[in-house]
Protein backbone atom coordinates (compact mmCIF):
# COMPACT_ATOMS: atom_id res chain seq x y z
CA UNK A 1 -62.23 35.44 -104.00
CA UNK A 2 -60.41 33.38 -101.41
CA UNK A 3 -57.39 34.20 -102.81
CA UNK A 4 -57.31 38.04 -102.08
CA UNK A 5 -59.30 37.63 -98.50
CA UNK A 6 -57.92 40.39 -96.09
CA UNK A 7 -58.07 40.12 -92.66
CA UNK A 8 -56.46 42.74 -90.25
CA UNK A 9 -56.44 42.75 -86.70
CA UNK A 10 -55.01 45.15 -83.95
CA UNK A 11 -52.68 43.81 -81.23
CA UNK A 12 -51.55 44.96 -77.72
CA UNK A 13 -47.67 43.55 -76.82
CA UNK A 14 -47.91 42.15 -73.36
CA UNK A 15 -45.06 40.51 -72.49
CA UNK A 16 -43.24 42.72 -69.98
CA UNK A 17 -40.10 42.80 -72.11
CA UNK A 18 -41.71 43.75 -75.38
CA UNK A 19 -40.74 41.61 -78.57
CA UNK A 20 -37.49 40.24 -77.88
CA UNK A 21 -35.41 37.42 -80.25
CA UNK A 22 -37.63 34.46 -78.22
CA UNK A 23 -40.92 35.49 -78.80
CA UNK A 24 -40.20 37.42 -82.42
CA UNK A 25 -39.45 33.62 -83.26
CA UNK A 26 -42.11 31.73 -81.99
CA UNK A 27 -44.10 34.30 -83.76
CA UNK A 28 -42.48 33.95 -87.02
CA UNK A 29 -42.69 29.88 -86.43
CA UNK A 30 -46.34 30.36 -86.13
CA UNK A 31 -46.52 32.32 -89.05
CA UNK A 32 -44.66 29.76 -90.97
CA UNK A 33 -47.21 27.48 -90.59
CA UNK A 34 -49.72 29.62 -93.31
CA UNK A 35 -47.56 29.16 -96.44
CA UNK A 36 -50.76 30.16 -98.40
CA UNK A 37 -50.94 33.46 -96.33
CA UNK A 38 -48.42 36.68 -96.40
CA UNK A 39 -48.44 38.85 -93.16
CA UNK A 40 -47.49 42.15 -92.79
CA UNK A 41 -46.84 43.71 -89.03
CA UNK A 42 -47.01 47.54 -88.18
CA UNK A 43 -46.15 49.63 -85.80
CA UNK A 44 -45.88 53.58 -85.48
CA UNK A 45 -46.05 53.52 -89.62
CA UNK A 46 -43.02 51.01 -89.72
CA UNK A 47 -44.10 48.21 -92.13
CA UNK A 48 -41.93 44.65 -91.52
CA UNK A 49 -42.62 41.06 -93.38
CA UNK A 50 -43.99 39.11 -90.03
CA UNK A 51 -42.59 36.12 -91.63
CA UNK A 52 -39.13 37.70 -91.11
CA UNK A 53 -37.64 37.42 -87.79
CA UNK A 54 -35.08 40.13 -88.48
CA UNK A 55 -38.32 42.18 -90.05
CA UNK A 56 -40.12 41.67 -86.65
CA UNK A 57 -37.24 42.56 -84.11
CA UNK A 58 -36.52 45.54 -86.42
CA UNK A 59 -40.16 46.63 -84.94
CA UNK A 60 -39.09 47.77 -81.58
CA UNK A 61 -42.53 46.46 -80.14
CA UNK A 62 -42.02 47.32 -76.34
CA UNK A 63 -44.29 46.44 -73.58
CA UNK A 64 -48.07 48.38 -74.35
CA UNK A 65 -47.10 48.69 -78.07
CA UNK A 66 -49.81 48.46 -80.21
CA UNK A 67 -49.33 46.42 -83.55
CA UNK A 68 -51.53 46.15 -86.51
CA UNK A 69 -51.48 42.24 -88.11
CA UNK A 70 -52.31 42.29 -91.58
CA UNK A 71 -52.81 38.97 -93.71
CA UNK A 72 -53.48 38.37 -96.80
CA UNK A 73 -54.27 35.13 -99.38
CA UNK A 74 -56.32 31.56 -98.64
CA UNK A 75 -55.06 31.31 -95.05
CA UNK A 76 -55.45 34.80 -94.18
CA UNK A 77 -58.36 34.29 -91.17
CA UNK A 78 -56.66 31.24 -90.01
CA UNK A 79 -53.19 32.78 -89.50
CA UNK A 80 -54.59 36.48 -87.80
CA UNK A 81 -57.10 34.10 -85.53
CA UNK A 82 -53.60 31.92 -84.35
CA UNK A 83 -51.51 35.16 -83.88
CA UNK A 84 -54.58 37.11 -81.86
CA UNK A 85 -54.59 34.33 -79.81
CA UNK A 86 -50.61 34.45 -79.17
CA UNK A 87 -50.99 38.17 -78.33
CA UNK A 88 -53.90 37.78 -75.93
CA UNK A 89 -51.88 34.79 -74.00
CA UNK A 90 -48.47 36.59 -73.81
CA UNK A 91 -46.49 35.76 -77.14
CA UNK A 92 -43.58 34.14 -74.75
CA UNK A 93 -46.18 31.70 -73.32
């Protein structure tokens, strides 16, 4: 059912300074925009709400880390396909 889809994706941080209070917004922000979607971010084991910008900086995501997106709920493609994309451009673009 559309309402427990599941979508996971794996990231690669490119920016050279990592996840830093800029780009942990405009992530969030972009998030935000999926009310019918919750997202979970990972990294090294450490679970964080990626609707949270405090949960996201709390990551540590350096340059090269490698996050795991997971969504779930109606939106759940929509919002992983929109954060991918962030990722692959440089999430401070």
């Amino acid at each position: 059912m559309a309402t427990h889809q599941v979508v996971e994706a794996d990231v690669l941080v490119k920016d050279r300074e990592g996840i830093h209070l800029r780009n942990a917004a405009a992530l969030v922000r972009a998030a935000a925009q999926f009310p019918k979607a919750d997202l979970m971010i990972s990294k090294d084991g450490h679970q964080v709400n990626g609707k949270s910008i405090m949960g996201v900086l709390t990551l540590v995501a350096e340059h090269g880390a490698q996050l795991h997106l997971k969504a779930r709920g109606e939106e759940a493609d929509k919002l992983i396909a929109t954060l991918v994309a962030m990722f692959e451009n440089g999430t401070d673009q």
